[in-house]
N, C-alpha and C. Protein backbone atom coordinates (compact mmCIF):
# COMPACT_ATOMS: atom_id res chain seq x y z
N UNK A 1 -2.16 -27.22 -19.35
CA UNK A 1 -2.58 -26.53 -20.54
C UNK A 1 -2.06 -27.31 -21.75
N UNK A 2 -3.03 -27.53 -22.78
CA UNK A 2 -2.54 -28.72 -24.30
C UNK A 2 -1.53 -27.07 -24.69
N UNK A 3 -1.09 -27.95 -25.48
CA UNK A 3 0.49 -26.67 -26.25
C UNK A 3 0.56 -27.90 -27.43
N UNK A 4 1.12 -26.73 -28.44
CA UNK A 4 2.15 -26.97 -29.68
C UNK A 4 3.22 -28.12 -29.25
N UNK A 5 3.28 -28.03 -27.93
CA UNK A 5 4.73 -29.29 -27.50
C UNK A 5 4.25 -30.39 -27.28
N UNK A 6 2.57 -30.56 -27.03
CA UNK A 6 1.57 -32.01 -27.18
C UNK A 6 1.76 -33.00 -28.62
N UNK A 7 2.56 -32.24 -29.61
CA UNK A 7 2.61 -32.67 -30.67
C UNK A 7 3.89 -32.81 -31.66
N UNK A 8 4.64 -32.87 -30.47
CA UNK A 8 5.95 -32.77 -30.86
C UNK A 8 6.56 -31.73 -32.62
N UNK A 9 5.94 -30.34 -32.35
CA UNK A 9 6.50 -29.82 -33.63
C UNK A 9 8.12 -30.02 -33.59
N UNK A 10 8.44 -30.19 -34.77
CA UNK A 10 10.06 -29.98 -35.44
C UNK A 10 10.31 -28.34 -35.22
N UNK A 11 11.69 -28.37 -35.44
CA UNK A 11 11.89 -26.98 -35.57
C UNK A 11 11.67 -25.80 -36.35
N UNK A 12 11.83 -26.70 -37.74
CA UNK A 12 11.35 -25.83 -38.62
C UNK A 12 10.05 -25.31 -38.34
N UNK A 13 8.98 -26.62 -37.80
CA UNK A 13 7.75 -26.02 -37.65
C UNK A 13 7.52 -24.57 -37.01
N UNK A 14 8.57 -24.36 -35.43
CA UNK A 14 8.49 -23.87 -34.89
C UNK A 14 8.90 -22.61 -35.48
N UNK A 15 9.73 -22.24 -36.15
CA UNK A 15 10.48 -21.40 -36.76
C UNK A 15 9.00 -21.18 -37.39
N UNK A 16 8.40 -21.61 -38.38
CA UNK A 16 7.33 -21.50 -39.37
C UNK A 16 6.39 -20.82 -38.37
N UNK A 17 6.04 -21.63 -37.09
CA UNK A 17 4.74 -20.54 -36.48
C UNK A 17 5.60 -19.25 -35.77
N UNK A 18 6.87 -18.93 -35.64
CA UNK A 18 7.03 -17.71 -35.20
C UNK A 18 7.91 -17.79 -33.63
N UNK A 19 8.18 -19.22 -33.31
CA UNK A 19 9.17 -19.49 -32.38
C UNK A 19 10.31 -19.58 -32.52
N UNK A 20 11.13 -18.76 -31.93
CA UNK A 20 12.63 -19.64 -32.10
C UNK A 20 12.95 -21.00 -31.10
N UNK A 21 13.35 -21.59 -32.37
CA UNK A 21 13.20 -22.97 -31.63
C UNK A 21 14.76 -23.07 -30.97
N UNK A 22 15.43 -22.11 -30.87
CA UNK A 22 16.72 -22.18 -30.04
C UNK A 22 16.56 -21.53 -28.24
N UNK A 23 15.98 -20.36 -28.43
CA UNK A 23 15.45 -20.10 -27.06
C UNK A 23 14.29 -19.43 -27.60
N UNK A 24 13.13 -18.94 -25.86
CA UNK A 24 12.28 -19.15 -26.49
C UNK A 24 11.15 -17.23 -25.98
N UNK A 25 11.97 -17.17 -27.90
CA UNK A 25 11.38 -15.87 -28.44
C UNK A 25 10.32 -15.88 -29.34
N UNK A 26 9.41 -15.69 -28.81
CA UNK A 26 8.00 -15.84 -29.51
C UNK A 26 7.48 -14.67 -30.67
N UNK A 27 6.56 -14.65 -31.55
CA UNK A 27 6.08 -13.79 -32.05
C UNK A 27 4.90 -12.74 -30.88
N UNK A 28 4.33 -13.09 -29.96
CA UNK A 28 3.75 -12.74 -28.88
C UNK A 28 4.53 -11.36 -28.30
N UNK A 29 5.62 -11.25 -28.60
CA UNK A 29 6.39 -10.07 -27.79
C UNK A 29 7.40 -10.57 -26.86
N UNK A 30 7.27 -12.26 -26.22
CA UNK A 30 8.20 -12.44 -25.19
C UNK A 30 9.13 -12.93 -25.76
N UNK A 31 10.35 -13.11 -25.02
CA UNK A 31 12.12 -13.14 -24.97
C UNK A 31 12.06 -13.88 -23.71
N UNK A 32 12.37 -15.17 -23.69
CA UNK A 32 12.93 -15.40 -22.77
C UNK A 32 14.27 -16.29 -22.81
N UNK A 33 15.56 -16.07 -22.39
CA UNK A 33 16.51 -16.46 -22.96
C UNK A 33 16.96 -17.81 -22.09
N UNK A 34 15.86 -19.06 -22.47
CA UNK A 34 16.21 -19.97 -22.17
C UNK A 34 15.82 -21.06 -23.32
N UNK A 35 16.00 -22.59 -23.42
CA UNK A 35 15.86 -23.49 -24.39
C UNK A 35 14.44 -23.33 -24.23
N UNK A 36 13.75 -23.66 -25.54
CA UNK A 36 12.49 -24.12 -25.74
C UNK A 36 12.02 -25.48 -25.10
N UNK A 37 11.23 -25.18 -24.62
CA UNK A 37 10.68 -26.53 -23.75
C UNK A 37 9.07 -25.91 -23.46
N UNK A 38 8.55 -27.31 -22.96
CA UNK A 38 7.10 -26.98 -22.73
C UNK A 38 6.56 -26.19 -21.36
N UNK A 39 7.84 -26.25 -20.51
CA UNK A 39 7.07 -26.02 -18.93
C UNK A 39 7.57 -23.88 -19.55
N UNK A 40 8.98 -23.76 -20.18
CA UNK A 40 8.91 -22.49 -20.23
C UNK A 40 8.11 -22.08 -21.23
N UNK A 41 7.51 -22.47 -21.48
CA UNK A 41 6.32 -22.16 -22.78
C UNK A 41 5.16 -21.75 -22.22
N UNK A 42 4.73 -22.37 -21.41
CA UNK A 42 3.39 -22.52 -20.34
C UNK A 42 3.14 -21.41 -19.82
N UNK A 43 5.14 -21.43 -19.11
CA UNK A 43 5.41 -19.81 -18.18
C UNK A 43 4.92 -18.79 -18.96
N UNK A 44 5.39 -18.72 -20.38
CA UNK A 44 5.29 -17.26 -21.00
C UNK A 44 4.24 -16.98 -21.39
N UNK A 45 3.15 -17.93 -21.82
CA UNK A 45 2.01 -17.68 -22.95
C UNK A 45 1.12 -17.77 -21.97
N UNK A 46 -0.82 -17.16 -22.55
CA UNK A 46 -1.66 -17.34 -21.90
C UNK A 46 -2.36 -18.55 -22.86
N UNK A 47 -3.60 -18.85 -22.10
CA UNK A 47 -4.15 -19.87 -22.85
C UNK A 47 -4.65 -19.38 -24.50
N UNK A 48 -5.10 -17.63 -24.58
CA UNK A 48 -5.12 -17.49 -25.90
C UNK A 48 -4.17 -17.68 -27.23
N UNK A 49 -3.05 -17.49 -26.51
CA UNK A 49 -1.62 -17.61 -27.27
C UNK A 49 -1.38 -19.32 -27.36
N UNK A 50 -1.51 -20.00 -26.48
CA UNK A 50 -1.48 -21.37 -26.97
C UNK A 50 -2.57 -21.55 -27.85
N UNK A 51 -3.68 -21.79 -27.62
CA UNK A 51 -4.49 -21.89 -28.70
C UNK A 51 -4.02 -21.46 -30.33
N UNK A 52 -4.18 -20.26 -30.51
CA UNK A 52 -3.39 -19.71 -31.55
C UNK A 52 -2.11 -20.44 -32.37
N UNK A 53 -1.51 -20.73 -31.27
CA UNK A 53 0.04 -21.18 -31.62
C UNK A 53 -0.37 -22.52 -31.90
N UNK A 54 -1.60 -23.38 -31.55
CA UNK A 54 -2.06 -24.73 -32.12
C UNK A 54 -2.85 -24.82 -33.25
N UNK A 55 -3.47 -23.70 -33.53
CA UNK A 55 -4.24 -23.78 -34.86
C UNK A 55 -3.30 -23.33 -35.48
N UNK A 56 -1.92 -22.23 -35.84
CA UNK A 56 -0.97 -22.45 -36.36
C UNK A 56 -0.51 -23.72 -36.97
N UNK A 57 -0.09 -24.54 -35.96
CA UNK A 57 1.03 -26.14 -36.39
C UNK A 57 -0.34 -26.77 -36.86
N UNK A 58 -1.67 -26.78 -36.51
CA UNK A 58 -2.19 -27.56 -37.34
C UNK A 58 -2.63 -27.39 -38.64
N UNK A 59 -2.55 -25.79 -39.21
CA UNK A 59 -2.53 -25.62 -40.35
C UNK A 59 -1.44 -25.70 -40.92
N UNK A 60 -0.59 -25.69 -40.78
CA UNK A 60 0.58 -25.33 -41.00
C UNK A 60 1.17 -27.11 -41.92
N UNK A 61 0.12 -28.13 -40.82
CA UNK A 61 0.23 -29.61 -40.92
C UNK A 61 -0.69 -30.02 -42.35
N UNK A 62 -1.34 -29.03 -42.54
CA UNK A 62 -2.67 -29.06 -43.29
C UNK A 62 -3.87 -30.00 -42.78
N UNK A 63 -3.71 -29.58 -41.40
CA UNK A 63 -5.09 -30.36 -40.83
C UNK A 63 -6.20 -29.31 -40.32
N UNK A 64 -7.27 -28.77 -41.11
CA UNK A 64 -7.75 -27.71 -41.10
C UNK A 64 -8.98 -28.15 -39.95
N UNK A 65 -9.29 -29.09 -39.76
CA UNK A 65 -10.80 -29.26 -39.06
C UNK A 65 -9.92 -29.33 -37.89
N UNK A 66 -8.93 -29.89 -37.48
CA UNK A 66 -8.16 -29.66 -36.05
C UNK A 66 -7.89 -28.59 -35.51
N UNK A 67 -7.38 -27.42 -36.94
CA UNK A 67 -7.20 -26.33 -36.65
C UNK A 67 -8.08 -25.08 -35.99
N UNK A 68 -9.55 -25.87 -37.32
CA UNK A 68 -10.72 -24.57 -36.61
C UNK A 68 -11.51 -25.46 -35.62
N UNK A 69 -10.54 -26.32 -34.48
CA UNK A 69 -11.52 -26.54 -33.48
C UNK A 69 -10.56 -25.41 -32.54
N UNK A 70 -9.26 -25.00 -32.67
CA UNK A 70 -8.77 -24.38 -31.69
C UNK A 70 -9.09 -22.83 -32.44
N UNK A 71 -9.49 -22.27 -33.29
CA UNK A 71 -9.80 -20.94 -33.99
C UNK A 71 -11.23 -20.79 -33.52
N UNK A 72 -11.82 -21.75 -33.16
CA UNK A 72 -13.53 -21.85 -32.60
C UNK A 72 -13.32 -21.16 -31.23
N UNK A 73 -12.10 -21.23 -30.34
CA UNK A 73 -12.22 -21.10 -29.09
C UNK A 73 -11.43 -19.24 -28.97
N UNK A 74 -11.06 -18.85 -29.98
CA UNK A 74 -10.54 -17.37 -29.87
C UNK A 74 -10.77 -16.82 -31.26
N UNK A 75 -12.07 -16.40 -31.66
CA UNK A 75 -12.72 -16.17 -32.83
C UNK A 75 -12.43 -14.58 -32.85
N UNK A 76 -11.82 -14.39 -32.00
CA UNK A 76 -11.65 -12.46 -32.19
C UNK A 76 -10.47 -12.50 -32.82
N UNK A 77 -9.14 -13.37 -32.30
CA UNK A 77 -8.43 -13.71 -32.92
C UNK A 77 -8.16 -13.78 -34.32
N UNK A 78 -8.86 -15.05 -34.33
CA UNK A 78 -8.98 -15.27 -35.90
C UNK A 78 -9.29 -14.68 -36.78
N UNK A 79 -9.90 -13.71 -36.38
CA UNK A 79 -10.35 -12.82 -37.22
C UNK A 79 -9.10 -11.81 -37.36
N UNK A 80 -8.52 -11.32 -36.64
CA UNK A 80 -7.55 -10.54 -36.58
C UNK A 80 -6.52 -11.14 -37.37
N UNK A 81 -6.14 -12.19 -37.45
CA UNK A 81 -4.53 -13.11 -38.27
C UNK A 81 -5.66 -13.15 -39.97
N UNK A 82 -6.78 -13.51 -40.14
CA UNK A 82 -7.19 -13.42 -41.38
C UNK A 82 -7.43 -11.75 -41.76
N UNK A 83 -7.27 -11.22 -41.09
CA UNK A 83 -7.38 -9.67 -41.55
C UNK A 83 -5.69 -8.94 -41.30
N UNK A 84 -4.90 -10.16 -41.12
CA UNK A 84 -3.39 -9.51 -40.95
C UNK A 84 -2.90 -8.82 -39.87
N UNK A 85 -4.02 -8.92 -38.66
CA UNK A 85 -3.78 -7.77 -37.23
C UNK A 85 -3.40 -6.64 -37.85
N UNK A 86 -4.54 -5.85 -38.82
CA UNK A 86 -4.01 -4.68 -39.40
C UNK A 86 -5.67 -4.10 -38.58
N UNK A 87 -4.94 -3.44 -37.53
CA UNK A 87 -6.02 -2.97 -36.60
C UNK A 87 -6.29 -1.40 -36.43
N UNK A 88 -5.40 -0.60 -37.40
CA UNK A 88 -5.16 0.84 -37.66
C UNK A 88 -6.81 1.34 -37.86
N UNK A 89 -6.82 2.31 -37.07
CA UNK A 89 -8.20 3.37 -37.03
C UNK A 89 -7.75 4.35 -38.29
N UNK A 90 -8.78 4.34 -39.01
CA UNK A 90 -8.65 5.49 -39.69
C UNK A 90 -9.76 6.21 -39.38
N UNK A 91 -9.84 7.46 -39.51
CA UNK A 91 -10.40 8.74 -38.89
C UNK A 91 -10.75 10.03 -39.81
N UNK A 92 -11.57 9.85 -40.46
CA UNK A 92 -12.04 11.03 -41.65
C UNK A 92 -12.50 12.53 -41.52
């Protein structure tokens, strides 16, 4: 599976998309209390969450056509992070 670790992000980066780059606690919900590395990265995430987490570092890089080739492949997504995952039903 390509990952965020194909591209050697820095830490800060990582910190910036929502990793702790000390062990590896994701914005995703998982905790896993070991060093950041690519094989435990693999373990925790699905392929939607990598994706995501790559159009992250590539915007993040300001490389936007890199970015919306991986936002092309989870467009429900994307839509959800440009609308803030503010997914609340309201009910009249």
């Amino acid at each position: 599976m390509e990952t965020i670790f194909d591209y050697n992000p820095t830490s800060s980066e990582l910190d910036e998309i929502g990793i702790n780059s000390i062990t590896l606690m994701l914005r995703h919900g998982i905790d896993i209390p070991k060093p950041v590395s690519k094989d435990a990265y693999i373990d925790a995430v699905s392929q939607d969450d990598a994706y995501f987490d790559l159009a992250l570092l590539f915007e993040l890089r300001g490389l936007q056509k890199q970015a919306n080739k991986y936002w092309a492949k989870i467009p429900d997504r994307h839509q959800q992070y440009l609308f803030g995952f503010d997914d609340l039903t309201i009910f009249e």
